[in-house]
C-alpha atoms as a PDB file:
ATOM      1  CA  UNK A   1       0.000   0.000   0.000  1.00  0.00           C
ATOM      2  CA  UNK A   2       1.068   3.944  -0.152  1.00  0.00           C
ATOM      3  CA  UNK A   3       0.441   7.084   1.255  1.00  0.00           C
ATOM      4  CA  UNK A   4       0.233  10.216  -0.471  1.00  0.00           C
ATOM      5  CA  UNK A   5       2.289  13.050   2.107  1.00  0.00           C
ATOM      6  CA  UNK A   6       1.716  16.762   2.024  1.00  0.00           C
ATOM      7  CA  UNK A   7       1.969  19.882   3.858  1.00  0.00           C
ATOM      8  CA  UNK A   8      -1.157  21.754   4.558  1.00  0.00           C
ATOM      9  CA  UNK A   9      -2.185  25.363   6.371  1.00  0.00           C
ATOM     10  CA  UNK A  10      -4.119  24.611   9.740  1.00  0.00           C
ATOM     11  CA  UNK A  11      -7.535  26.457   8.486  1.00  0.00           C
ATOM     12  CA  UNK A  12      -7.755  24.050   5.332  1.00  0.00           C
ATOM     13  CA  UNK A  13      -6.659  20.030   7.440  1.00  0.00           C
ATOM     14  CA  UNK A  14      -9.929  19.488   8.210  1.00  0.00           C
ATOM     15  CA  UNK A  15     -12.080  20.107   5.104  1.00  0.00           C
ATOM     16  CA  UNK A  16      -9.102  18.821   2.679  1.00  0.00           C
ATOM     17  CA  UNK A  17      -8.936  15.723   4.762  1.00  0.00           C
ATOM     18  CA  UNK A  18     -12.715  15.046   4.324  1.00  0.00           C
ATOM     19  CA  UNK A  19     -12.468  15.610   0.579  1.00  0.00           C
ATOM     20  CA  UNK A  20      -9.478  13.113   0.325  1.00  0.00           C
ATOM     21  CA  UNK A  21     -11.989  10.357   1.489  1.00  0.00           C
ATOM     22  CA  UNK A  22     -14.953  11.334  -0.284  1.00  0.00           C
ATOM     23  CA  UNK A  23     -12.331  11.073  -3.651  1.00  0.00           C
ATOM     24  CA  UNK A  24     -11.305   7.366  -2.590  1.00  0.00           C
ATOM     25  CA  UNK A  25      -8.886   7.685   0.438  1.00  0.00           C
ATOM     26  CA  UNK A  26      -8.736   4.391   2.428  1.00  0.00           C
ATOM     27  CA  UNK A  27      -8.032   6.891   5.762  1.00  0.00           C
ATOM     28  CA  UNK A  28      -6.681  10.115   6.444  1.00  0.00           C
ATOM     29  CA  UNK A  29      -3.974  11.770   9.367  1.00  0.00           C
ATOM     30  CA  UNK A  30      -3.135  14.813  10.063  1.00  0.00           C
ATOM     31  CA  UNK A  31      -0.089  15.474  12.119  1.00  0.00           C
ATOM     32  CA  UNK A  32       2.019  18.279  13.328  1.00  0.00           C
ATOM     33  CA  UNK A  33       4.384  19.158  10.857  1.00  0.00           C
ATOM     34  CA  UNK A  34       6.727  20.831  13.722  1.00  0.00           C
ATOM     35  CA  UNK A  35       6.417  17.607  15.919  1.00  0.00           C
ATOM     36  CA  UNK A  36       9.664  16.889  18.113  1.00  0.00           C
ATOM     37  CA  UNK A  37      11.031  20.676  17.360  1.00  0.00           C
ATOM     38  CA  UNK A  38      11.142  23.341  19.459  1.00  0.00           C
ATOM     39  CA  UNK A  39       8.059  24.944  17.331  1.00  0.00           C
ATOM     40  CA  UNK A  40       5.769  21.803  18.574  1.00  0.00           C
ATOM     41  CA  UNK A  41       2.145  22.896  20.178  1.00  0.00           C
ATOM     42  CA  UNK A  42       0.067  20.939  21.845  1.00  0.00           C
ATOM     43  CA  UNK A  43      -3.423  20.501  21.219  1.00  0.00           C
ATOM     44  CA  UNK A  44      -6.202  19.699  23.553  1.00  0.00           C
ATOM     45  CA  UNK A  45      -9.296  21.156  25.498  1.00  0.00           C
ATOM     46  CA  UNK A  46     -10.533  20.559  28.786  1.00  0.00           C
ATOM     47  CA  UNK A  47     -11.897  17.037  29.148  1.00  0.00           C
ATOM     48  CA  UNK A  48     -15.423  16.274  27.941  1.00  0.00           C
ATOM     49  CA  UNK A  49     -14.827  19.248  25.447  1.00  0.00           C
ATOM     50  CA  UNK A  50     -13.809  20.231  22.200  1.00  0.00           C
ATOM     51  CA  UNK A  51     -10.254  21.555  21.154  1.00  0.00           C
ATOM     52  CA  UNK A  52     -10.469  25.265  20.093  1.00  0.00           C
ATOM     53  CA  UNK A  53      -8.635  24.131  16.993  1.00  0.00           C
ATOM     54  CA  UNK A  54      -8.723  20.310  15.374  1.00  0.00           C
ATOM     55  CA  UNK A  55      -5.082  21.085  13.460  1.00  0.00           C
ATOM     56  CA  UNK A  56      -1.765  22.715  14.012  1.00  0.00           C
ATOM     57  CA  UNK A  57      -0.390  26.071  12.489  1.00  0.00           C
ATOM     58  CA  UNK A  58       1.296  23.909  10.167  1.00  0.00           C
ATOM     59  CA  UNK A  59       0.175  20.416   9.331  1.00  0.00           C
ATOM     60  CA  UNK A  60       1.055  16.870   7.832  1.00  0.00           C
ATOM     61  CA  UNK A  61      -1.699  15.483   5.611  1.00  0.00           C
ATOM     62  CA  UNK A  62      -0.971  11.674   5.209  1.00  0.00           C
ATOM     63  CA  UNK A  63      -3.598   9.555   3.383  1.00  0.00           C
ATOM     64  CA  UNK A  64      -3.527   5.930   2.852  1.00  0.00           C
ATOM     65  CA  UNK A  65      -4.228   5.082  -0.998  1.00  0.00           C
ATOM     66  CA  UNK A  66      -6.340   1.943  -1.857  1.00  0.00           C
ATOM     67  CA  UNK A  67      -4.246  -1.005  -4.116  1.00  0.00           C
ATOM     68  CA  UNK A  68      -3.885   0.500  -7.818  1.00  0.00           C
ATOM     69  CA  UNK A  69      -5.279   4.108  -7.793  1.00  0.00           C
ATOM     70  CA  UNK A  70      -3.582   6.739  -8.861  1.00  0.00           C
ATOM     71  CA  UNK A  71      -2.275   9.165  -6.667  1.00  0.00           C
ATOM     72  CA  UNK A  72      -2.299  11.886  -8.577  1.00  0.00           C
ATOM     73  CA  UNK A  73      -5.726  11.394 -10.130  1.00  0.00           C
ATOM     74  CA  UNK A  74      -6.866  11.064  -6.666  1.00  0.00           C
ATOM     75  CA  UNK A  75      -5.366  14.607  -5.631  1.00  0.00           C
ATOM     76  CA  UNK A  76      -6.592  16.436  -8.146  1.00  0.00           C
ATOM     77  CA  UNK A  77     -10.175  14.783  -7.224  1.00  0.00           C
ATOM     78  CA  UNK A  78      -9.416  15.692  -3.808  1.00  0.00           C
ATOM     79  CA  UNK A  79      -8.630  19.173  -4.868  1.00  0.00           C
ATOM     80  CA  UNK A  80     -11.170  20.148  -7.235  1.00  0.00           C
ATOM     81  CA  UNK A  81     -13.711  18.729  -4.367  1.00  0.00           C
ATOM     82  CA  UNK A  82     -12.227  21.237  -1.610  1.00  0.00           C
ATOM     83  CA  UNK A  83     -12.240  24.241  -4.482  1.00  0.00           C
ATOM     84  CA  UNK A  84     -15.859  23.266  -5.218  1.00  0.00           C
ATOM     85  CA  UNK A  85     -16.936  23.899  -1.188  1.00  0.00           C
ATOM     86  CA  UNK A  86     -15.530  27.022  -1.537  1.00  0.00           C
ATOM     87  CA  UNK A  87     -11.338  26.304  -0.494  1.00  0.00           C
ATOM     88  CA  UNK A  88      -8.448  26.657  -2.214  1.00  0.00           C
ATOM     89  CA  UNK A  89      -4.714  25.448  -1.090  1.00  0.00           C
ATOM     90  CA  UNK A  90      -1.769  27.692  -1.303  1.00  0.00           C
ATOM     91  CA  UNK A  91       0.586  26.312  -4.525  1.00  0.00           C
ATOM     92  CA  UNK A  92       2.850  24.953  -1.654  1.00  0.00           C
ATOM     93  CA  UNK A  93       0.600  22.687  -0.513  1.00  0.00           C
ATOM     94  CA  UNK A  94       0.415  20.983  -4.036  1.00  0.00           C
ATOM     95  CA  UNK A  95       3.546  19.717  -3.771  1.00  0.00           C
ATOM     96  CA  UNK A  96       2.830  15.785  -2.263  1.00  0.00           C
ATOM     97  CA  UNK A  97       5.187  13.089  -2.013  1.00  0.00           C
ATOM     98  CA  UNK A  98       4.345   9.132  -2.444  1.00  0.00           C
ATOM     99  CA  UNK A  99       5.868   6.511   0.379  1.00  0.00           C
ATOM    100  CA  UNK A 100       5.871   2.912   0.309  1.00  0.00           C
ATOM    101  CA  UNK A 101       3.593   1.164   3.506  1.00  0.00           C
ATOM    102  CA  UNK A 102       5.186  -2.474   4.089  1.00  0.00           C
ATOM    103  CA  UNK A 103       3.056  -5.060   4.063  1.00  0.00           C
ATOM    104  CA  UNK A 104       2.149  -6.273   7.550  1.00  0.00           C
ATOM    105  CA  UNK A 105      -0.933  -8.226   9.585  1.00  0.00           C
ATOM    106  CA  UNK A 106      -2.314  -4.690  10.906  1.00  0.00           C
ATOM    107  CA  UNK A 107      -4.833  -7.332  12.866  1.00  0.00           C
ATOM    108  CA  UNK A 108      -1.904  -9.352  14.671  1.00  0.00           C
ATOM    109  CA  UNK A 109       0.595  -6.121  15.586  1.00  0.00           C
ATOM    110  CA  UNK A 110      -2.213  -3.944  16.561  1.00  0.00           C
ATOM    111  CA  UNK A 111      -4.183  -6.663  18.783  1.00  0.00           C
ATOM    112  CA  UNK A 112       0.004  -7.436  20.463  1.00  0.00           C
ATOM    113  CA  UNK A 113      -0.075  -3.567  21.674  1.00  0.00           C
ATOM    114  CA  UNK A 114      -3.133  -4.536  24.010  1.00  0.00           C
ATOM    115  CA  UNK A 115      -2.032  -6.978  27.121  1.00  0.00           C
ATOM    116  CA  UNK A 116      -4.996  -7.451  29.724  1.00  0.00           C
ATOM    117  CA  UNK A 117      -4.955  -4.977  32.080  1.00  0.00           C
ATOM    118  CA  UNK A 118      -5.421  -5.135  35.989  1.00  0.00           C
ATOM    119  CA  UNK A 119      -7.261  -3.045  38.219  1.00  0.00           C
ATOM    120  CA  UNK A 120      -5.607  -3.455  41.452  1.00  0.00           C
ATOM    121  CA  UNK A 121      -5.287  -7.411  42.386  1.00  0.00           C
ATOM    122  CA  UNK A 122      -8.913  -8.617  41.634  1.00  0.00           C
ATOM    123  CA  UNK A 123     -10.390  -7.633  38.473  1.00  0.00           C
ATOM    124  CA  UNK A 124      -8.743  -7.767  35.059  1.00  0.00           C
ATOM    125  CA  UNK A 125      -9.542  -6.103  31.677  1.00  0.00           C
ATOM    126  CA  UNK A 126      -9.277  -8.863  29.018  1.00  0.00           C
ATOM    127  CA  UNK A 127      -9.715  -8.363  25.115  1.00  0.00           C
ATOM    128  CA  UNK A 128     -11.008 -11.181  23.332  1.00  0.00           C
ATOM    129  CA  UNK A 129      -8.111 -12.545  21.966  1.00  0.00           C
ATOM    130  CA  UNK A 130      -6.226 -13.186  25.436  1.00  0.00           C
ATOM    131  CA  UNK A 131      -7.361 -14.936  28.401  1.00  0.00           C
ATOM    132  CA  UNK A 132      -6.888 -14.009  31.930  1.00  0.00           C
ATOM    133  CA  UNK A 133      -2.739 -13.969  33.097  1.00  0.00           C
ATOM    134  CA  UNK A 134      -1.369 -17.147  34.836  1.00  0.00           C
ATOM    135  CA  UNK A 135      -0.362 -14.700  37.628  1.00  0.00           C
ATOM    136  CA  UNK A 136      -4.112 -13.449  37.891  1.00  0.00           C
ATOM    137  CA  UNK A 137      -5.156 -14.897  41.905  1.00  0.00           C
ATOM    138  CA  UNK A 138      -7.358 -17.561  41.864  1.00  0.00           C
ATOM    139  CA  UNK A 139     -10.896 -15.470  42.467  1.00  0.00           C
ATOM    140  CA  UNK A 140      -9.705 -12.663  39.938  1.00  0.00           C
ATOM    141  CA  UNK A 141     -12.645 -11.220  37.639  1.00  0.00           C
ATOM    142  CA  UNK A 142     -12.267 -10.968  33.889  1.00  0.00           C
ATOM    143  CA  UNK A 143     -14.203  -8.657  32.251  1.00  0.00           C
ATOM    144  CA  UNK A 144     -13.910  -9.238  28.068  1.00  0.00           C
ATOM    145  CA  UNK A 145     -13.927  -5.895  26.615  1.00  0.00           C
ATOM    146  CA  UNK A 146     -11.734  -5.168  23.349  1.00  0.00           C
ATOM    147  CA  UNK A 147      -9.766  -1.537  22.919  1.00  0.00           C
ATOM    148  CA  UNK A 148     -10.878   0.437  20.042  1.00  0.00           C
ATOM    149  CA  UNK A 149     -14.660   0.006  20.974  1.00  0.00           C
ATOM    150  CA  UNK A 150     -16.785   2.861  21.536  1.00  0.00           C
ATOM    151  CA  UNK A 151     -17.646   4.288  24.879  1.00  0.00           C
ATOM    152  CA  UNK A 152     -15.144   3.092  27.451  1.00  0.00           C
ATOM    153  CA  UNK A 153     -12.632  -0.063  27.718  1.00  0.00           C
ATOM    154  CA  UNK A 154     -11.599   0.615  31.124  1.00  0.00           C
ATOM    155  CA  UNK A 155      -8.367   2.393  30.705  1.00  0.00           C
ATOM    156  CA  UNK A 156      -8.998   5.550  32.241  1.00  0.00           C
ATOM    157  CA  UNK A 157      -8.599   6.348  35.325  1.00  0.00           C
ATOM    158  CA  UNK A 158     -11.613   7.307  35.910  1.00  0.00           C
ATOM    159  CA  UNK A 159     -13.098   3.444  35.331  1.00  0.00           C
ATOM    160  CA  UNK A 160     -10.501   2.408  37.292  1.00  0.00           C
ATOM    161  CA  UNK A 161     -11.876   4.287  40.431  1.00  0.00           C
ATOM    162  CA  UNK A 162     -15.014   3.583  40.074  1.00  0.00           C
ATOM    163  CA  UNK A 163     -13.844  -0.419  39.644  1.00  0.00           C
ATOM    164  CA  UNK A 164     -11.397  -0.668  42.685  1.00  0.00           C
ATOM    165  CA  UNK A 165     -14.447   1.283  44.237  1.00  0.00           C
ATOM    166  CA  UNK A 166     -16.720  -1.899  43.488  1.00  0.00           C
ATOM    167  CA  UNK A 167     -13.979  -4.447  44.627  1.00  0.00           C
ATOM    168  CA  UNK A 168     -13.483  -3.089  47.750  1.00  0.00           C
ATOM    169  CA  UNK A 169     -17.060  -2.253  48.947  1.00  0.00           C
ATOM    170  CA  UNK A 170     -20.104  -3.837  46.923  1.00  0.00           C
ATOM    171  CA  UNK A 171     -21.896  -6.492  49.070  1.00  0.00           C
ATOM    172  CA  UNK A 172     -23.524  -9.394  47.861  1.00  0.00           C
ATOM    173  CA  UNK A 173     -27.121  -8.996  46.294  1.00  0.00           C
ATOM    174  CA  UNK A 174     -26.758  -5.498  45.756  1.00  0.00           C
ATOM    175  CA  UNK A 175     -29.633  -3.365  43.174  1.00  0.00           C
ATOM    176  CA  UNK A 176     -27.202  -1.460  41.282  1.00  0.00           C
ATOM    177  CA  UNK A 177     -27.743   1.224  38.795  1.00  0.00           C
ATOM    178  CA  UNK A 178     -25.114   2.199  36.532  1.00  0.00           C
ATOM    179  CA  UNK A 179     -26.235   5.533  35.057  1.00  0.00           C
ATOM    180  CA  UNK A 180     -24.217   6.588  31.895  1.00  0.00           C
ATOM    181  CA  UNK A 181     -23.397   3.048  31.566  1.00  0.00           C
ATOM    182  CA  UNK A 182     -21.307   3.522  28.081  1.00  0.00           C
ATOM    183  CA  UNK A 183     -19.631  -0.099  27.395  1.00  0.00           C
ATOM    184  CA  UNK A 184     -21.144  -1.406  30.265  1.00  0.00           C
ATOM    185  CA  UNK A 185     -18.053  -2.155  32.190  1.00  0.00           C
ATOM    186  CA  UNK A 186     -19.084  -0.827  35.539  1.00  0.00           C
ATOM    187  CA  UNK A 187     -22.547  -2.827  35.670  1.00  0.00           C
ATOM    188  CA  UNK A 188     -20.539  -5.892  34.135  1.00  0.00           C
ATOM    189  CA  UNK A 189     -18.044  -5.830  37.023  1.00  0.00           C
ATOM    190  CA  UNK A 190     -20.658  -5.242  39.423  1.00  0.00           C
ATOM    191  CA  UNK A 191     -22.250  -8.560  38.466  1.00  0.00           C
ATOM    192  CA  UNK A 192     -19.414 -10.250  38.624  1.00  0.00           C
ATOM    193  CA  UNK A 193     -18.730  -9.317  41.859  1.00  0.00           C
ATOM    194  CA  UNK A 194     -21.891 -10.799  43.065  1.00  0.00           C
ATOM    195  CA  UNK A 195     -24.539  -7.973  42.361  1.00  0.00           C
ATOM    196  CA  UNK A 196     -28.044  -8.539  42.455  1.00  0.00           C
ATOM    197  CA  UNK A 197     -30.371  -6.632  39.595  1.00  0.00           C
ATOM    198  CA  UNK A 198     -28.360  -4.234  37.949  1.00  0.00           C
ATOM    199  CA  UNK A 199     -29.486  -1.485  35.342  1.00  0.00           C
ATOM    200  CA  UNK A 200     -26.959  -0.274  33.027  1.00  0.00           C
ATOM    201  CA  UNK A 201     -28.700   3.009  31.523  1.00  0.00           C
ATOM    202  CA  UNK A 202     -27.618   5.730  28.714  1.00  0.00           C
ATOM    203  CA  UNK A 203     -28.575   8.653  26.791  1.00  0.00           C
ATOM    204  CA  UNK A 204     -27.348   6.810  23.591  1.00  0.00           C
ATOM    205  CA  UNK A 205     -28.821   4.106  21.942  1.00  0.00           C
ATOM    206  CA  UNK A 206     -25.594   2.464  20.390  1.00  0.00           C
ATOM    207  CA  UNK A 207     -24.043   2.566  23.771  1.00  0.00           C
ATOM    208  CA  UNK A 208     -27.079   0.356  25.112  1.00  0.00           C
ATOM    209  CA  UNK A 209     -26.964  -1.725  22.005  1.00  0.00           C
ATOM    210  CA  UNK A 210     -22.789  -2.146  23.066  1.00  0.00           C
ATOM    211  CA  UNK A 211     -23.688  -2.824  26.473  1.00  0.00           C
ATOM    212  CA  UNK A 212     -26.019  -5.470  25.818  1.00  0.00           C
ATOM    213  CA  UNK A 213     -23.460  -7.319  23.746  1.00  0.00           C
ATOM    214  CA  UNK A 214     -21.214  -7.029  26.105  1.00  0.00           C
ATOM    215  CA  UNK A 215     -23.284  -8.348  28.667  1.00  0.00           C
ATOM    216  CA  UNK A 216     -23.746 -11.311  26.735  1.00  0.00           C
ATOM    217  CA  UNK A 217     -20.389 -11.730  25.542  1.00  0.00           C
ATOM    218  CA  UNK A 218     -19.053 -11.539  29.537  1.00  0.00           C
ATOM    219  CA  UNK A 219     -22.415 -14.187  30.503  1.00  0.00           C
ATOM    220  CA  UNK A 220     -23.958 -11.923  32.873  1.00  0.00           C
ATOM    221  CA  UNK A 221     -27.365 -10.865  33.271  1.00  0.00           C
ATOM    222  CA  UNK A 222     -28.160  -7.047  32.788  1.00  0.00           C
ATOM    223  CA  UNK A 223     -31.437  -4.906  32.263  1.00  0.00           C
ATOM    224  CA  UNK A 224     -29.890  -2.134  29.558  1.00  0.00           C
ATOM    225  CA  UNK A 225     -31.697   0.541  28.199  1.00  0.00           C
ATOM    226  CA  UNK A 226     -32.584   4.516  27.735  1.00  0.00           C
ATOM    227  CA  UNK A 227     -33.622   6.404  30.657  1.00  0.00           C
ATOM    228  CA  UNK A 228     -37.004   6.580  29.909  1.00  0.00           C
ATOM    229  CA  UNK A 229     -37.179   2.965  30.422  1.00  0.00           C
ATOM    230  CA  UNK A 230     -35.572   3.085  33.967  1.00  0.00           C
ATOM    231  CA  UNK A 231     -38.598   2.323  36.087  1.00  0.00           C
ATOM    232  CA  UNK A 232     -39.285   3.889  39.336  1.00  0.00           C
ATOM    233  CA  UNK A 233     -37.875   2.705  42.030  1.00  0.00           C
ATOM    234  CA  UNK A 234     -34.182   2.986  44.541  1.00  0.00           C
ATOM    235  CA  UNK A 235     -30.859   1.265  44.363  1.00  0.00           C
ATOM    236  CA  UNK A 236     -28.355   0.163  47.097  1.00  0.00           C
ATOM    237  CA  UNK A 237     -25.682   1.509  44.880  1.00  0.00           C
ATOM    238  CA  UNK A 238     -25.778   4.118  42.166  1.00  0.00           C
ATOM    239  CA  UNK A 239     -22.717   4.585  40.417  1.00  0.00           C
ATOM    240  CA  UNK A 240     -22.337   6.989  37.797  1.00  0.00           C
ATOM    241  CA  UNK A 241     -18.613   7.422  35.675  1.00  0.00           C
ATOM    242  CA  UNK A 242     -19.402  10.428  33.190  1.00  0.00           C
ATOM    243  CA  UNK A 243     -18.369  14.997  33.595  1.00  0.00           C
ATOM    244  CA  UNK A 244     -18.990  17.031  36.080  1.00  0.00           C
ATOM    245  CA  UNK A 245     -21.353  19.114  34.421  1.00  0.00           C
ATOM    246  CA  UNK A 246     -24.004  16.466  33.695  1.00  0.00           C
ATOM    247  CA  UNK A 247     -23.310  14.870  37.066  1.00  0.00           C
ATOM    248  CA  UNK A 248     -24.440  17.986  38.652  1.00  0.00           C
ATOM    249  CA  UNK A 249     -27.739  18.904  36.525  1.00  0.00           C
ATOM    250  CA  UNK A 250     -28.231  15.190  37.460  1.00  0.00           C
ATOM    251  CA  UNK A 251     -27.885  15.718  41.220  1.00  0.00           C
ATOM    252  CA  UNK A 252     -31.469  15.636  42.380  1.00  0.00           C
ATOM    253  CA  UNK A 253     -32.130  12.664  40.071  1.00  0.00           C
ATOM    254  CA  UNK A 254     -29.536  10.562  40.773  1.00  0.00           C
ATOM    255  CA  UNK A 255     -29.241  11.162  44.430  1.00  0.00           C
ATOM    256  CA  UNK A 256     -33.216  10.427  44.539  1.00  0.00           C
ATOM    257  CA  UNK A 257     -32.732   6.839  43.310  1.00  0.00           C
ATOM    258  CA  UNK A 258     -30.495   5.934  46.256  1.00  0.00           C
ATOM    259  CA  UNK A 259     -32.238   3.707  48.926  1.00  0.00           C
ATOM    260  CA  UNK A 260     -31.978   4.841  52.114  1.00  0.00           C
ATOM    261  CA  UNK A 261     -28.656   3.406  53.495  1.00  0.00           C
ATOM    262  CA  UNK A 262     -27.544   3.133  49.648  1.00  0.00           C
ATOM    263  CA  UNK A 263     -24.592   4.434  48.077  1.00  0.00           C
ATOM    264  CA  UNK A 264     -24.021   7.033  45.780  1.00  0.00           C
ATOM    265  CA  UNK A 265     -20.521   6.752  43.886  1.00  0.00           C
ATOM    266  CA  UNK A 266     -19.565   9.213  41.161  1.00  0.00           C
ATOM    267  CA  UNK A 267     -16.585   9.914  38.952  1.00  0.00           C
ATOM    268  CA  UNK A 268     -15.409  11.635  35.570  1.00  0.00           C
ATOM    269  CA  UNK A 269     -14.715  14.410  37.995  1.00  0.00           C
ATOM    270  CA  UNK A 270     -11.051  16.324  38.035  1.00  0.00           C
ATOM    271  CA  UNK A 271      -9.794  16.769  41.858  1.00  0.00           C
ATOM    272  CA  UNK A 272      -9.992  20.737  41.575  1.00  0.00           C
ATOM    273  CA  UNK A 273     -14.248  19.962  40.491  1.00  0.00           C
ATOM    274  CA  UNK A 274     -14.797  17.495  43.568  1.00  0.00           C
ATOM    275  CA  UNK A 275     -15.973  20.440  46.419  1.00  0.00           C
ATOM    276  CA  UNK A 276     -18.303  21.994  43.327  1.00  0.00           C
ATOM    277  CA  UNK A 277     -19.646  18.712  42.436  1.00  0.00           C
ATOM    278  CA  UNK A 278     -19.823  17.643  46.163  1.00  0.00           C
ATOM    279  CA  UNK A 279     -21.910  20.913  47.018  1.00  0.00           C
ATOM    280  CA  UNK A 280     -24.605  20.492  44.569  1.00  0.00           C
ATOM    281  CA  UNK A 281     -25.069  17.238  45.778  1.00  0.00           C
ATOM    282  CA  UNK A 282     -24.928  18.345  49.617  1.00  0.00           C
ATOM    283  CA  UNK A 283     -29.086  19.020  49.779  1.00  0.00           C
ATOM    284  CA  UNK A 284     -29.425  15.578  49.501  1.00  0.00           C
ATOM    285  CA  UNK A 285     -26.171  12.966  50.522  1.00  0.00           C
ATOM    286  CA  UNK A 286     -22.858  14.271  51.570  1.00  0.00           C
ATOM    287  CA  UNK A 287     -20.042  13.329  49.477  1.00  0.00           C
ATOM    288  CA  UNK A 288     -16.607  12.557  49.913  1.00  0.00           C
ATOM    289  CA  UNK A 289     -13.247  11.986  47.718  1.00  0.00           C
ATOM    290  CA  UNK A 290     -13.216   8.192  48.476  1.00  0.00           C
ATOM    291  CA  UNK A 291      -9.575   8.002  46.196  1.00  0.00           C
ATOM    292  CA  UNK A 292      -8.147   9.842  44.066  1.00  0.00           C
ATOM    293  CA  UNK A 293      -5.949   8.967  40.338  1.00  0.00           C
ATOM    294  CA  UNK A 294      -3.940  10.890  37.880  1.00  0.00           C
ATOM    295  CA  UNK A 295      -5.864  14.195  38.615  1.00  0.00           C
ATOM    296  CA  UNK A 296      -9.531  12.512  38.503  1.00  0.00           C
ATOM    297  CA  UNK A 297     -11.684  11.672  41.785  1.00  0.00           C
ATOM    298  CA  UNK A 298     -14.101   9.095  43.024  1.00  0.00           C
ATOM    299  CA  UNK A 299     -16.351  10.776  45.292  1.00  0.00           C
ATOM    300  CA  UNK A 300     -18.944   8.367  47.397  1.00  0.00           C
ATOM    301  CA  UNK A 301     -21.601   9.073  50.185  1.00  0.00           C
ATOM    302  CA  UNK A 302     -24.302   7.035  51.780  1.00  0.00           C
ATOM    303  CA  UNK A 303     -27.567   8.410  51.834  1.00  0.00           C
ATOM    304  CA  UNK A 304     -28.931   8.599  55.734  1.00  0.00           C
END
């Protein structure tokens, strides 16, 4: 395979990259052209939001070319697409170079970068194509959930809170609602640490669709779906791993579905957001940083 290489203003990666694939790219990068110089920027936003900018000042436009096209064809395609929506490129940026991709099983190396991964000395993150570590302890939980899926595979830090949270506390037989339930990781682990009925709920359709296959690929039993079809009722635990913003418009919700004598157990929320968080929750349960990870919190209180 090849990729066609070229240098392209920040205003113009994004729209040029889109008309690369609608004129036949297989996939398109964009990198920064200044990377490992002393002119390297970074480029992020707060998390939960958007990036002020998606590309650098000055960028590096790399698009894989399907088997037997040709490049230059392609270009101009590409070109006269981004011209045609009202863009033009500077005659620099016309200038593109072709480089070889050796052939490789892209499956096999990219499936060897992902090992199982442990949260603390119980539960384990497996993907599909491993099985739990010889040095895993005899009780240890594995939880099959593959990287690259949407909505959470258990890497953050945040998940891993709200896990070693479930480890060390849930009892047996515990109602559990998992509220923003993404993958379905939390409620997963939860049943396999002996919960009772659990509810894994979300906003988004596909992430209920992912959770329910998940479920089933993992052989537990959960009751997934949209929060309209949450019915009314209280949980021992309610656990809820999304951003501080929708944790607090969801205060008098969420707290509300706690039993009395339940738990309440949030995350997605950075350490300098825990006392903000914590106060709009105060009317109702009093909440605590339980532990704390790379910047993010687990805050937990027991309703009276």
């Amino acid at each position: 395979m090849r990729e066609l290489v070229f240098d392209c203003p920040g205003q113009q990666a994004e729209a040029l990259s889109d008309a690369l694939l609608e004129a036949g790219a297989l996939s398109v990068s964009v990198e920064d052209a200044d990377r490992d110089t002393e002119d390297e920027q970074p480029l992020f936003g707060e998390p939960g939001l958007e990036p002020d900018s998606h590309a650098w000042q000055r960028n590096l436009v790399v698009a894989l070319l399907p088997d037997g096209v040709d490049p230059a064809q392609l270009f101009e395609q590409a070109l006269s697409i981004h011209q045609e929506n009202g863009s033009t490129l500077p005659e620099s940026c016309t200038d593109w170079q072709l480089r070889e991709v050796p052939d490789a099983d892209w499956v096999r190396l990219t499936q060897a970068q992902f090992a199982p991964i442990p949260v603390g000395d119980r539960v384990w993150i497996v993907p599909s194509w491993h099985t739990l570590p010889a040095e895993a302890r005899p009780d240890a939980i594995a939880i099959q959930l593959d990287p690259g899926l949407a909505f959470g595979t258990g890497s953050h830090p945040t998940t891993h809170l709200c896990l070693q949270w479930l480890v060390a506390h849930l009892q047996p037989g515990t109602s559990v609602l998992d509220y923003g339930c993404g993958s379905g990781i939390l409620a997963i682990a939860a049943r396999k640490l002996g919960a009772g009925t659990t509810h894994a709920i979300d906003i988004d359709e596909q992430a209920v669709q992912a959770t329910g296959d998940n479920a089933l690929n993992n052989q537990v039993e959960l009751i997934p779906g949209l929060p309209n079809a949450l019915p009314a009722g209280t949980h021992d635990l309610v656990i809820a791993n999304i951003l501080s913003n929708p944790l607090k418009v969801l205060a008098p919700m969420l707290s509300g579905r706690v039993a009395p004598g339940g738990h309440l157990v949030l995350s997605g929320v950075l350490e300098r957001q825990a006392e903000e968080v914590a106060a709009v929750y105060a009317p109702w349960i009093s909440l605590s940083v339980w532990r704390a990870h790379d910047g993010w919190v687990c805050l937990h209180g027991q309703r009276s």
